[in-house]
Structure formats: C-alpha cells, structure tokens
C-alpha atoms as a PDB file:
ATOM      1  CA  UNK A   1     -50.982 -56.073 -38.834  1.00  0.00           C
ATOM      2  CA  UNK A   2     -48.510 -57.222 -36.078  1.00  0.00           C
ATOM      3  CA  UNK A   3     -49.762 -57.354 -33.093  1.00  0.00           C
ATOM      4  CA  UNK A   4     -47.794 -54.831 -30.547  1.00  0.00           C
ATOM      5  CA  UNK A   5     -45.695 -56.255 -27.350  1.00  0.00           C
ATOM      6  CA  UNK A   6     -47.972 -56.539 -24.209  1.00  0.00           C
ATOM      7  CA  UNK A   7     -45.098 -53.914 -22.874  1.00  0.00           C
ATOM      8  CA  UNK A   8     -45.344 -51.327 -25.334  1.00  0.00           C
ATOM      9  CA  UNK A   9     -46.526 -47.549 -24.414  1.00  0.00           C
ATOM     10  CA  UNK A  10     -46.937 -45.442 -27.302  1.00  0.00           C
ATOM     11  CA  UNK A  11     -47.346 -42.056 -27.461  1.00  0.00           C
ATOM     12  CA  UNK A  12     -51.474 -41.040 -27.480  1.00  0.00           C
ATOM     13  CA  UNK A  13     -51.746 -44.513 -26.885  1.00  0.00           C
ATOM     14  CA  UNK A  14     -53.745 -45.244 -23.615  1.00  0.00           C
ATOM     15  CA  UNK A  15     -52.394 -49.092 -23.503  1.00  0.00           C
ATOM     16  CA  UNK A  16     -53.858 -52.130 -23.596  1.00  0.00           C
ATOM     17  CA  UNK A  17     -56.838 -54.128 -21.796  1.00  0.00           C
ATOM     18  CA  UNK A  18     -55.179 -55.457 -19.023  1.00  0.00           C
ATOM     19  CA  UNK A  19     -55.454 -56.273 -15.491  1.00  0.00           C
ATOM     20  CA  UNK A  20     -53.855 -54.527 -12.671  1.00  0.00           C
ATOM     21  CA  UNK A  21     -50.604 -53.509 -13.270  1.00  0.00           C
ATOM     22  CA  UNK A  22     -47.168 -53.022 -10.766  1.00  0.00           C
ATOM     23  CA  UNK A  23     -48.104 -49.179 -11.988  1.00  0.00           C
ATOM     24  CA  UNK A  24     -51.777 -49.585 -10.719  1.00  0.00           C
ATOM     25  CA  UNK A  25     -50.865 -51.548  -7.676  1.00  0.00           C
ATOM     26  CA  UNK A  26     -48.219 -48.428  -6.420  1.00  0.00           C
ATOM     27  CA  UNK A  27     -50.143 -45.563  -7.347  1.00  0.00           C
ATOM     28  CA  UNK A  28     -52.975 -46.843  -5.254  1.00  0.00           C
ATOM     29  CA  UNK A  29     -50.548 -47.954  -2.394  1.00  0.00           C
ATOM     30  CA  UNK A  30     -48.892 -44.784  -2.484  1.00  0.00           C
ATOM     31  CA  UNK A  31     -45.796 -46.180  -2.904  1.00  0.00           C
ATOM     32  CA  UNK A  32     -44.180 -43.534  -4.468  1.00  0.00           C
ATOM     33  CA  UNK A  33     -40.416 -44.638  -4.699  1.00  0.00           C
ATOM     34  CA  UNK A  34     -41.759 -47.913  -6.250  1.00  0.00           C
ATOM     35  CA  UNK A  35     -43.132 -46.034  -8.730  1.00  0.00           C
ATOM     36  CA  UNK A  36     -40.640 -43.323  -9.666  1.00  0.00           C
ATOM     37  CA  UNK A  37     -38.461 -46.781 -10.035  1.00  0.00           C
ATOM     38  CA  UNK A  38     -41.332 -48.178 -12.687  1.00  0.00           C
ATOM     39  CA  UNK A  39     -41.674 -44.709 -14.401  1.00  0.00           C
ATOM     40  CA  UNK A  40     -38.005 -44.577 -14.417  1.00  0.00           C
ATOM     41  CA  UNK A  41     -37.970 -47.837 -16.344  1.00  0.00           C
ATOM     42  CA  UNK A  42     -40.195 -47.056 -18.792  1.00  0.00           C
ATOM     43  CA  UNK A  43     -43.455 -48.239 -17.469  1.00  0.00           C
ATOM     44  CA  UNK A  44     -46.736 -47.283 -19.343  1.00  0.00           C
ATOM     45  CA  UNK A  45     -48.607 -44.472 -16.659  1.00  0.00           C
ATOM     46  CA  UNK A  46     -51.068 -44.753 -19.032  1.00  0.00           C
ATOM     47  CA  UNK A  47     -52.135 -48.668 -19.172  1.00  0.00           C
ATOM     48  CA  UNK A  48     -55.738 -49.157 -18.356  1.00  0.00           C
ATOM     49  CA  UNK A  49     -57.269 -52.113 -16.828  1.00  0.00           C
ATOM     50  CA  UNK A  50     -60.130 -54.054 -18.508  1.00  0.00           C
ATOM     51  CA  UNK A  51     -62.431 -51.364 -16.856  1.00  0.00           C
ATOM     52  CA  UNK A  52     -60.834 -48.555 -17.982  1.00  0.00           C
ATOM     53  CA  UNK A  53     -59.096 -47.503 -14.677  1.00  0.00           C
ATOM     54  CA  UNK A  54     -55.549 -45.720 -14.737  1.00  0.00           C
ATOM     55  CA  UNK A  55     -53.197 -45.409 -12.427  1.00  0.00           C
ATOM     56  CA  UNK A  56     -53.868 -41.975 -12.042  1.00  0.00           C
ATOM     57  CA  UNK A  57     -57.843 -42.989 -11.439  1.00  0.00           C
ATOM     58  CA  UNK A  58     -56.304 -45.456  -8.934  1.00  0.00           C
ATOM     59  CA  UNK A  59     -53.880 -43.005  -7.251  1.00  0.00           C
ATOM     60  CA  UNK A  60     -56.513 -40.031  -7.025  1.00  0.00           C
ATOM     61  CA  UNK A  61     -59.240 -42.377  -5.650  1.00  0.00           C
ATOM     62  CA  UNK A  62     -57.001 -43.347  -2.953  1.00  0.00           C
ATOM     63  CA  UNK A  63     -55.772 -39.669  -2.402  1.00  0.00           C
ATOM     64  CA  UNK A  64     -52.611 -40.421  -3.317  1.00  0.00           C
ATOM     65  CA  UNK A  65     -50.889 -37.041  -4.170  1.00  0.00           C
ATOM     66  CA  UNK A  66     -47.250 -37.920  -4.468  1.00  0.00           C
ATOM     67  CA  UNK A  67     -47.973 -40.437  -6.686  1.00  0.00           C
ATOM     68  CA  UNK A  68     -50.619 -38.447  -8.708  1.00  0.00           C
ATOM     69  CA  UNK A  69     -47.893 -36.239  -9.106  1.00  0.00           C
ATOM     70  CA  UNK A  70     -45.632 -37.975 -10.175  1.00  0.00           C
ATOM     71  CA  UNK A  71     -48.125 -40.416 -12.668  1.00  0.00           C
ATOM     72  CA  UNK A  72     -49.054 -36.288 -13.845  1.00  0.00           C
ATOM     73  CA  UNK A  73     -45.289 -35.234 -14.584  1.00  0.00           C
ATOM     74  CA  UNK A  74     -44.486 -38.619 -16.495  1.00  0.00           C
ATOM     75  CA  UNK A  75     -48.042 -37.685 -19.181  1.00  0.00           C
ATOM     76  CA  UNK A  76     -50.346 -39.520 -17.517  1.00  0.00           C
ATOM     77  CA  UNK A  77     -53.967 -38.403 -19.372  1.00  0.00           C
ATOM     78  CA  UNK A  78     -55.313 -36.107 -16.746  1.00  0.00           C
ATOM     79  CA  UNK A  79     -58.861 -36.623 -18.039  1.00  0.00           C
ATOM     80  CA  UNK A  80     -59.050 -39.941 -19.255  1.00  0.00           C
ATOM     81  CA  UNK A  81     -62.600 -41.891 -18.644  1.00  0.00           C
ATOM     82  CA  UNK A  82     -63.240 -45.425 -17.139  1.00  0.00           C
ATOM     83  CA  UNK A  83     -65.853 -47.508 -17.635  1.00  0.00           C
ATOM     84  CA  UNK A  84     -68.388 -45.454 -15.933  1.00  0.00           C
ATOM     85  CA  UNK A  85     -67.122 -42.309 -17.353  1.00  0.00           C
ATOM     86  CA  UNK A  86     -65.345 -40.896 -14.454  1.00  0.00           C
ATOM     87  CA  UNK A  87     -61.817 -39.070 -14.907  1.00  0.00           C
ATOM     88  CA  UNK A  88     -59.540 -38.787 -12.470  1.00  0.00           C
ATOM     89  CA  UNK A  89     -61.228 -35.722 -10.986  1.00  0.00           C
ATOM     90  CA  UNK A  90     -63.888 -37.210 -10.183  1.00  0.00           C
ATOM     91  CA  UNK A  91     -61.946 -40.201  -7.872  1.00  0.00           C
ATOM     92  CA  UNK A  92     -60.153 -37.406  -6.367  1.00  0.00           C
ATOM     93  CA  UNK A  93     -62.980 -35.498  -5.268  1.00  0.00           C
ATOM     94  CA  UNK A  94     -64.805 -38.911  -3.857  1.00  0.00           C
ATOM     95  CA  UNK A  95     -61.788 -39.402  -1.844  1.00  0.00           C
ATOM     96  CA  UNK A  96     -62.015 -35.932  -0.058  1.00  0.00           C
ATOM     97  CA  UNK A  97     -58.345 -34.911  -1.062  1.00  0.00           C
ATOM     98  CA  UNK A  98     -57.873 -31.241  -1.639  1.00  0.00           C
ATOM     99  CA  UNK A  99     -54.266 -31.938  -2.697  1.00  0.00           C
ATOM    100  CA  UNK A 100     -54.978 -34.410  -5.516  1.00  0.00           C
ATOM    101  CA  UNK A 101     -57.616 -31.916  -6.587  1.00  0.00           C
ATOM    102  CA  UNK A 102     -55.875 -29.007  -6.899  1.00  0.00           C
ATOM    103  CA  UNK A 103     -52.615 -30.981  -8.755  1.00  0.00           C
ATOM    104  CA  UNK A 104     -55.125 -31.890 -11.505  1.00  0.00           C
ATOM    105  CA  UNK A 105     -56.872 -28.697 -11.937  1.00  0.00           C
ATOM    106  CA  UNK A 106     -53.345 -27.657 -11.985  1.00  0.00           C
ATOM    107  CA  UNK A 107     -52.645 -29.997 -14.676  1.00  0.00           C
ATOM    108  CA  UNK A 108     -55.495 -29.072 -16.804  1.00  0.00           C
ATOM    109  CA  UNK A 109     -58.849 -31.273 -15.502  1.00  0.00           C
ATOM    110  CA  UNK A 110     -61.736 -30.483 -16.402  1.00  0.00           C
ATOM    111  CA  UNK A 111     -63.960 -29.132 -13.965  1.00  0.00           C
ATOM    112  CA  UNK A 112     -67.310 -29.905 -15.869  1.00  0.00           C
ATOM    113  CA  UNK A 113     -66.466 -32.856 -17.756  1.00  0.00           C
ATOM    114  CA  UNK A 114     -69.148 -34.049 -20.281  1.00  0.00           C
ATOM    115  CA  UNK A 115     -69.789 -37.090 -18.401  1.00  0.00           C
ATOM    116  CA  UNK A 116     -73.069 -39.756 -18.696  1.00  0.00           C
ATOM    117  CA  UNK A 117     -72.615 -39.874 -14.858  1.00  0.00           C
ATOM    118  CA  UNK A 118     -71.770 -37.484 -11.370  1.00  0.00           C
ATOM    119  CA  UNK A 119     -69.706 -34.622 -11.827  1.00  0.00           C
ATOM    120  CA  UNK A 120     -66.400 -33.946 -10.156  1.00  0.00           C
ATOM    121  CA  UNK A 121     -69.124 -31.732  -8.122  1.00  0.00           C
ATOM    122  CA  UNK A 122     -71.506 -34.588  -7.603  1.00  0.00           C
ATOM    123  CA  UNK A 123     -68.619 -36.693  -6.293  1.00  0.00           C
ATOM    124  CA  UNK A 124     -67.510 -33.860  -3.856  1.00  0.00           C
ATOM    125  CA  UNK A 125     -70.753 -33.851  -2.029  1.00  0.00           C
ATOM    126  CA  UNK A 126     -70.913 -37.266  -1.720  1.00  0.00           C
ATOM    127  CA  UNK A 127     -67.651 -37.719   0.168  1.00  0.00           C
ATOM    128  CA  UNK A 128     -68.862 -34.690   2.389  1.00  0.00           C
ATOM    129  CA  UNK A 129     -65.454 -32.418   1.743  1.00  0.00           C
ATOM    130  CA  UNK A 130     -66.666 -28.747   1.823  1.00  0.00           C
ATOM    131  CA  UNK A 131     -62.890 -27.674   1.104  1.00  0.00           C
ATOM    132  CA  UNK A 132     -63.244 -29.464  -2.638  1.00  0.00           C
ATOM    133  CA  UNK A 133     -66.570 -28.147  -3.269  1.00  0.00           C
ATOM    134  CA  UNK A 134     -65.684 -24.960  -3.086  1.00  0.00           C
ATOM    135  CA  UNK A 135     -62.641 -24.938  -4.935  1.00  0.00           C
ATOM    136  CA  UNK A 136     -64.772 -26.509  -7.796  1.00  0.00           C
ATOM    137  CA  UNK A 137     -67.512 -24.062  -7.308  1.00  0.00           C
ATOM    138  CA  UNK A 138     -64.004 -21.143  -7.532  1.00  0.00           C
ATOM    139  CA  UNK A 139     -62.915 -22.974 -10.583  1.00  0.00           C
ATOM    140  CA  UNK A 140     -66.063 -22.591 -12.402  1.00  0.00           C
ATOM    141  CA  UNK A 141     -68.216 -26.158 -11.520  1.00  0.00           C
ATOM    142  CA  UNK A 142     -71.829 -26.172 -12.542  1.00  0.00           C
ATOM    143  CA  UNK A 143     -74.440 -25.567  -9.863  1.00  0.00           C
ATOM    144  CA  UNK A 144     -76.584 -27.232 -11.419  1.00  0.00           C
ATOM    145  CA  UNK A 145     -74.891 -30.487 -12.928  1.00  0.00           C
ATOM    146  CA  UNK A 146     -77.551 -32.792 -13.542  1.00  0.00           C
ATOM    147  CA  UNK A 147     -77.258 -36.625 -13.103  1.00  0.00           C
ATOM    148  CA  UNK A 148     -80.118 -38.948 -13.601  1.00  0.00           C
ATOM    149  CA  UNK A 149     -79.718 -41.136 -10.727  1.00  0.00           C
ATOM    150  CA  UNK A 150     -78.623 -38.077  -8.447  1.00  0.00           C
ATOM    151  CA  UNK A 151     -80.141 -35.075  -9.679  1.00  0.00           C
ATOM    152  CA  UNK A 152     -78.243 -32.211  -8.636  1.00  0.00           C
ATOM    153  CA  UNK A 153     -75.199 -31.564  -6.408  1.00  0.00           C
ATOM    154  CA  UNK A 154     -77.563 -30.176  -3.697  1.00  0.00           C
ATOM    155  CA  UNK A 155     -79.482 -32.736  -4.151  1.00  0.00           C
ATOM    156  CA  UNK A 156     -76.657 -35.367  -3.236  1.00  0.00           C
ATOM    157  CA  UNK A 157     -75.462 -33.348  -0.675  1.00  0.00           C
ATOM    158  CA  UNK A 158     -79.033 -33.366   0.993  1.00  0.00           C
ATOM    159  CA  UNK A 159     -79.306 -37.137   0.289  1.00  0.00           C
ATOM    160  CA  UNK A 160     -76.451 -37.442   2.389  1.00  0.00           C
ATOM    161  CA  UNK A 161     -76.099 -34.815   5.505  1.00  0.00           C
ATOM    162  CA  UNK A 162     -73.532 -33.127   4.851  1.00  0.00           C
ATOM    163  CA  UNK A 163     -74.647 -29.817   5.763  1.00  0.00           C
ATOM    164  CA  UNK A 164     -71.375 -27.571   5.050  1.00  0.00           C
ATOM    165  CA  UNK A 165     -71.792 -28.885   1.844  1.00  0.00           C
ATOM    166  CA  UNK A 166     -75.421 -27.789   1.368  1.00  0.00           C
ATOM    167  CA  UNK A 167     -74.716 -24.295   2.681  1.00  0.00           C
ATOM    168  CA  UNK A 168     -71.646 -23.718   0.661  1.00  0.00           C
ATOM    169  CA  UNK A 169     -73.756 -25.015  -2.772  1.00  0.00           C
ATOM    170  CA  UNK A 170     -76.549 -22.444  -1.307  1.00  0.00           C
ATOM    171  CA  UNK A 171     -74.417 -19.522  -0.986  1.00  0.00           C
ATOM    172  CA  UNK A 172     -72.933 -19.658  -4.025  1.00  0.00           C
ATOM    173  CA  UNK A 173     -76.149 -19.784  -5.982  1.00  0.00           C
ATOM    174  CA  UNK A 174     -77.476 -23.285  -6.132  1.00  0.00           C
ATOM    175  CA  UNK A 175     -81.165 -23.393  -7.047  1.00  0.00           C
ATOM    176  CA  UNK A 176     -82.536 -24.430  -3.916  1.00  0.00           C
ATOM    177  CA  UNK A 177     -85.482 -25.384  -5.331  1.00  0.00           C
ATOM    178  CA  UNK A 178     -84.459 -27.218  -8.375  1.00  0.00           C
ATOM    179  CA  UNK A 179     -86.049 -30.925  -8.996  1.00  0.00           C
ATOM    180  CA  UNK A 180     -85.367 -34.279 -10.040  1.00  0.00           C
ATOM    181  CA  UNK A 181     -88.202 -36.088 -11.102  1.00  0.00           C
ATOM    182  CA  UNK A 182     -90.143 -33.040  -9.380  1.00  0.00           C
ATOM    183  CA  UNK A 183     -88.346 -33.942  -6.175  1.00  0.00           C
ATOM    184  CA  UNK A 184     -86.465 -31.051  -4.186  1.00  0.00           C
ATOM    185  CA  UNK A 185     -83.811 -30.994  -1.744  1.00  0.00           C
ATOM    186  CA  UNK A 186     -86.685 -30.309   0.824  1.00  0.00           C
ATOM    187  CA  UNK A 187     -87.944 -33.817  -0.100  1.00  0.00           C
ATOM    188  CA  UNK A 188     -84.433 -35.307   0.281  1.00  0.00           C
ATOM    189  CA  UNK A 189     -84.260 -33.579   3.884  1.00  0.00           C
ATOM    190  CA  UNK A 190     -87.880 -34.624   4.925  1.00  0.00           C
ATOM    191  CA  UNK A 191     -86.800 -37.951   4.054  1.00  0.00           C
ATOM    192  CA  UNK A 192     -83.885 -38.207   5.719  1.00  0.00           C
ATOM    193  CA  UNK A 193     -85.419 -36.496   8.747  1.00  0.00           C
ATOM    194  CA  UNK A 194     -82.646 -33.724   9.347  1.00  0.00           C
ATOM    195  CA  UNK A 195     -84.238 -30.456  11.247  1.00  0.00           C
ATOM    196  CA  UNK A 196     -81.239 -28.610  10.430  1.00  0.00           C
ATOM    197  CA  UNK A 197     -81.128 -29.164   6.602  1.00  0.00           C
ATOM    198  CA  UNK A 198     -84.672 -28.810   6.645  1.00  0.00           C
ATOM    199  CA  UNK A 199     -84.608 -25.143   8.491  1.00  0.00           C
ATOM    200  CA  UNK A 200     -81.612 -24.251   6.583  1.00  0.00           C
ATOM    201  CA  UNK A 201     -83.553 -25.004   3.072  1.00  0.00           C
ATOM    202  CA  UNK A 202     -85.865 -23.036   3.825  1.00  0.00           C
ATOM    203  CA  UNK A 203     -84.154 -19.797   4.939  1.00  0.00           C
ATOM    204  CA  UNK A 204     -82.697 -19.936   1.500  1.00  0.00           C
ATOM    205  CA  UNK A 205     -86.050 -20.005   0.222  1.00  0.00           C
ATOM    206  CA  UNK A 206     -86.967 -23.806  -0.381  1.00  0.00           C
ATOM    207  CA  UNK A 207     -90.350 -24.125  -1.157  1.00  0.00           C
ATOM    208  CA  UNK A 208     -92.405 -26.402   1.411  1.00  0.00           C
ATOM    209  CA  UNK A 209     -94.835 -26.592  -0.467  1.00  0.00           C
ATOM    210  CA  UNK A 210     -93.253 -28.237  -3.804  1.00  0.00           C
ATOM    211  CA  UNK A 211     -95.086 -31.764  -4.608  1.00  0.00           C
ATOM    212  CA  UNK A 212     -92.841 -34.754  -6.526  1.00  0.00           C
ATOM    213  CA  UNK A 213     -93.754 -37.087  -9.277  1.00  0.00           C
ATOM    214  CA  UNK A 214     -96.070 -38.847  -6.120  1.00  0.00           C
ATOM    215  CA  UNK A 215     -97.882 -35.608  -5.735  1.00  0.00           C
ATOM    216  CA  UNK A 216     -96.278 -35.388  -2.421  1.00  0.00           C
ATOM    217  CA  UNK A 217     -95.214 -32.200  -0.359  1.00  0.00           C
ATOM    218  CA  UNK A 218     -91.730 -32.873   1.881  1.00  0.00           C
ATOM    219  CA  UNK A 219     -93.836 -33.056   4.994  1.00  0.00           C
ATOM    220  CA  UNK A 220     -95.345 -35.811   3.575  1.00  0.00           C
ATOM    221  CA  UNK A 221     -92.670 -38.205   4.179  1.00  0.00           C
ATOM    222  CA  UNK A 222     -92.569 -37.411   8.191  1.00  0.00           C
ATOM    223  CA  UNK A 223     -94.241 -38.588  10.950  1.00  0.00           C
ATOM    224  CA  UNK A 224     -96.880 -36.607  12.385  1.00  0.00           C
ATOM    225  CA  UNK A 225     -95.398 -36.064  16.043  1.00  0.00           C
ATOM    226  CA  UNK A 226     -91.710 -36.313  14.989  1.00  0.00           C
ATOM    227  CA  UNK A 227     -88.990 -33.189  15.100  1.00  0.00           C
ATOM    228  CA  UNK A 228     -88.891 -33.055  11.112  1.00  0.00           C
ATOM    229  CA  UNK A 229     -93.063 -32.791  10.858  1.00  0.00           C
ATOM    230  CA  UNK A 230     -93.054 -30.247  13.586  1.00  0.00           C
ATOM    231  CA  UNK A 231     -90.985 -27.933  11.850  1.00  0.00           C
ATOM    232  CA  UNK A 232     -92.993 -28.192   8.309  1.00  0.00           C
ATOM    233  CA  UNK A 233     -95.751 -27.324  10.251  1.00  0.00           C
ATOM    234  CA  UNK A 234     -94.748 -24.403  11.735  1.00  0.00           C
ATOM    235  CA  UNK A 235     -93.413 -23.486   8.575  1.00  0.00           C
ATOM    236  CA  UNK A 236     -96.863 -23.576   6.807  1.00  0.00           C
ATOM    237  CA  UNK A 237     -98.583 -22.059   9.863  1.00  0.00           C
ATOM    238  CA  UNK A 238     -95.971 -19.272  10.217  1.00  0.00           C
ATOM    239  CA  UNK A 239     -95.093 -17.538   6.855  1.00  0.00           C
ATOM    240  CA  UNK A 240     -91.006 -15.953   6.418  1.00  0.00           C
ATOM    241  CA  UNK A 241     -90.646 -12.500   7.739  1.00  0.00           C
ATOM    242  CA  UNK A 242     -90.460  -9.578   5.621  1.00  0.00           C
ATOM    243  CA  UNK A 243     -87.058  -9.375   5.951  1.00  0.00           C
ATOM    244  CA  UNK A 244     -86.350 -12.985   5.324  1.00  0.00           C
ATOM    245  CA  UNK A 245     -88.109 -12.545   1.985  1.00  0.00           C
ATOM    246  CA  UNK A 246     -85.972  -9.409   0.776  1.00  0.00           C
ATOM    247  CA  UNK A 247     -82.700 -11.439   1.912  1.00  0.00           C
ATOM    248  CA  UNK A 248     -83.694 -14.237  -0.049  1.00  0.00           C
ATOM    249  CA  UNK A 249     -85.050 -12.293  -2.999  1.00  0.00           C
ATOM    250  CA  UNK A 250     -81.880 -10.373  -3.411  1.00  0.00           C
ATOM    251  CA  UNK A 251     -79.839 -13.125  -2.919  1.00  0.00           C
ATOM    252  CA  UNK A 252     -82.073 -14.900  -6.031  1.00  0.00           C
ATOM    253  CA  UNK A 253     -81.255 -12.102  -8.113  1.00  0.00           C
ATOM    254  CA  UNK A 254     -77.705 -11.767  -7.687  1.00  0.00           C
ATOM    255  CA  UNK A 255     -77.722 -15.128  -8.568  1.00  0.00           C
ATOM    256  CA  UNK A 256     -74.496 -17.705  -8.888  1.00  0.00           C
ATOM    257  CA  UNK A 257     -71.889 -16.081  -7.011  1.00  0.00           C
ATOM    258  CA  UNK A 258     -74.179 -14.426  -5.312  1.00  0.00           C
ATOM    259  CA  UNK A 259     -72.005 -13.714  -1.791  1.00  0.00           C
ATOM    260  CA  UNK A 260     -69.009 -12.230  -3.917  1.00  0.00           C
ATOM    261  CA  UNK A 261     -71.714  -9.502  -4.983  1.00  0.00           C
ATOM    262  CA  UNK A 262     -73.132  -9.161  -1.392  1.00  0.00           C
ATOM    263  CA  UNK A 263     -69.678  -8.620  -0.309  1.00  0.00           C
ATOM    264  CA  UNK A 264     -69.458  -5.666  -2.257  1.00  0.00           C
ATOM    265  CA  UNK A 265     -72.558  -3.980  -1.371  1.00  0.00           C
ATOM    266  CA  UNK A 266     -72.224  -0.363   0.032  1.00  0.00           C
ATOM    267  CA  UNK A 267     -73.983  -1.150   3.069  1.00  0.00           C
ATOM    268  CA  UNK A 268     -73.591  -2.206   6.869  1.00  0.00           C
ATOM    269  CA  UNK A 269     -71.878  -5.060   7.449  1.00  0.00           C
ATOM    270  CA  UNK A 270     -74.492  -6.448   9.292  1.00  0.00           C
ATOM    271  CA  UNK A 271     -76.531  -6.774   6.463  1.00  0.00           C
ATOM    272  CA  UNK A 272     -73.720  -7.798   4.754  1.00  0.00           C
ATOM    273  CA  UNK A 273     -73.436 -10.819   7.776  1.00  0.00           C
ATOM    274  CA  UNK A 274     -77.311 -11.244   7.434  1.00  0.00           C
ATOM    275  CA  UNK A 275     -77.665 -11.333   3.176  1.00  0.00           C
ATOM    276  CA  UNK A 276     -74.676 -13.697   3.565  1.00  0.00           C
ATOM    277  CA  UNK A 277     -76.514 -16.274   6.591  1.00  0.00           C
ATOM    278  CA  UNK A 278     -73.660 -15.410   8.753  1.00  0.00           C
END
C-alpha cells in the first residue's frame, strides 16, 4: 500500500505519530486567530503526537476555551485517549477551567470514561476546583470512581486539602468511609495532619476507628501532643451525639444525591440547614 502524505487528515482518521504540530503549539498558546488561520487551511485538529496528545488535550490542559472551541467546531474527537488514557476531559478538569468543561460536556464528553487511570472526577479534585466537581457530580460522575494509585475522588481530594472539594463529594453522597487498600479518607487526613478535614470526616460519619492494610487506625499516623492526635482522641473519648447520628444516618440512606432529597423534606428549615451541614 502507498504510504499517505505526512499532511493528510482523513476523515475517522486520528493522524499520524508525530511531534508537536503548529495546531498543538496554538491550541496550547491560546492563540486562537493562529489557529482559525490553520483550521481554515485545512490543518488536521485531529493529529496526535507520538504520545497520543491532541490539540484539543493540549488546549483543554491549558484552559484554553476559545481554542477548544474552535478545535470542537472543526471535529476535533472530543474523547480521544493519550497515552495514559486521559481524554480531553480529563486535562480540562486538571486545569480548573469550568469553561473548557462545560464546552465538552456540551460537545458530548464523557463524564465517566472507561479509563485504566483518574477520572475526569479524580482530576477535578486534584486541581482543587469545587465549581468542576460539582458540575461533574450534576452531570452524572461516579462517586466512587476507583483508581489504583488514587483510590477514590475523596480520597484525592483528602490527599490534597482541598476541603470544598471534600465537602461537596460528601454532600452529594460520597462514601466517606470507602477504602483503598483498607485505607480511608480519615487516614489520608491523619496523615496529612489537617484538623479541619479530620473534624469534617467525621461529622459525616468517618469511622475513626477503621485500620489499613498496616493494621493501623488514622490516629496512628499523628503525634501524640499534636492538634491532629488531640482531636482523634477526643473523638474516641467522646462518642457523636444523638442527633449527629440520626443526621448522618438519614443522610446514609438517602444516599447519592442525598441534599436534593433533604431539600425536599417537609420539615423546618433548620433541619433542613442542619441534615445539609449548613
């Protein structure tokens, strides 16, 4: 067979092993007039470098959302993979960009992506950007996305600090207790030594007494006079109220979603404010 010009874009075709090309280079610049100019002259917005990165991976990693939407309006393949398995989502979301986010849901992304590696979720946490997780979580993410290096979204969100994250994940129904390699996002905040994350775990019923694949409880991993040791300690000595079990037993049973549910509850609204951890 003949082999094809180095040029050539053909349709379904996601072009050839390259390196970066003047598409790549002004997607990720955000030089959008530059690349209307290169779309307009028949440019491939498909052509993937030698790792399997687009220029729509390249523009959405950078939060570029002119040129994402323009790379989106000339076909650009709004879930294609690169070498690690990511789509385009998933760059977006690392980047923190609601806008590039919401032009390729618009566009037809898929939210839960069967990927080897982080979800667009995952990826959301990790950047710290409350705004994208819950747009994801709107659009139907999975709570529960499990990666083998990460474990869950709540669990990368933990890793990390970024609290807004962790209490949007919570309210919405994350498993607060769920475990990766028997670790728990308790473990995560005990080891990161973050009072806040660890107080707020545990009002949404984290268990403080979980043990990992060490055999270790989360107040294992602090310091016996630090902040972090002093709370799991008063924890232990100093059992949830009554009416911090019903909130978090209800809130277990209305399960993902859970706060659209509260919402609706023919009740007081200061129960609503307190089932909700307003």
């Amino acid at each position: 067979m003949e082999p094809r010009a180095p040029d050539a874009c053909f349709l379904g075709d996601v072009g050839f092993w390259v390196e970066r090309t003047p598409v790549h280079e002004a997607a990720q610049r955000g030089e959008s007039l530059q690349l209307q100019q290169l779309i307009e002259s028949g440019a491939c917005v498909n052509q993937v470098t030698v790792d399997s990165i687009t220029p729509l991976h390249a523009a959405s990693l950078q939060g570029q959302a002119q040129c994402v939407q323009l790379l989106l309006a000339a076909g650009a393949q709004v879930d294609a993979r690169n070498i690690d398995g990511s789509t385009p989502l998933c760059d977006a979301c690392a980047s923190g960009s609601i806008e590039c986010v919401r032009l390729l849901l618009s566009y037809g992304a898929k939210v839960n992506p069967p990927l080897y590696t982080a979800s667009p979720l995952h990826e959301a946490c990790m950047s710290g950007s409350s705004e994208c997780v819950r747009l994801l979580i709107d659009v139907g993410a999975n709570l529960e996305a499990h990666d083998c290096h990460f474990g869950t979204p709540l669990h990368v969100a933990c890793a990390r600090e970024h609290l807004d994250c962790v209490k949007v994940l919570l309210n919405a129904g994350a498993n607060v207790n769920a475990a990766k390699l028997h670790e728990t996002a308790l473990h995560h905040a005990a080891k990161v030594k973050n009072v806040d994350l660890i107080e707020m775990l545990v009002a949404f019923g984290g268990n403080i007494y979980a043990r990992d694949n060490r055999g270790k409880k989360p107040s294992d991993y602090t310091r016996g006079s630090s902040a972090p040791a002093k709370c799991f300690e008063y924890y232990e000595k100093t059992p949830l109220t009554l009416s911090q079990l019903c909130r978090v037993s209800l809130r277990k049973a209305t399960g993902v979603r859970g706060l659209e549910k509260v919402a609706k509850l023919n009740i007081p609204p200061r129960l609503i404010d307190y089932l909700s951890y307003n």
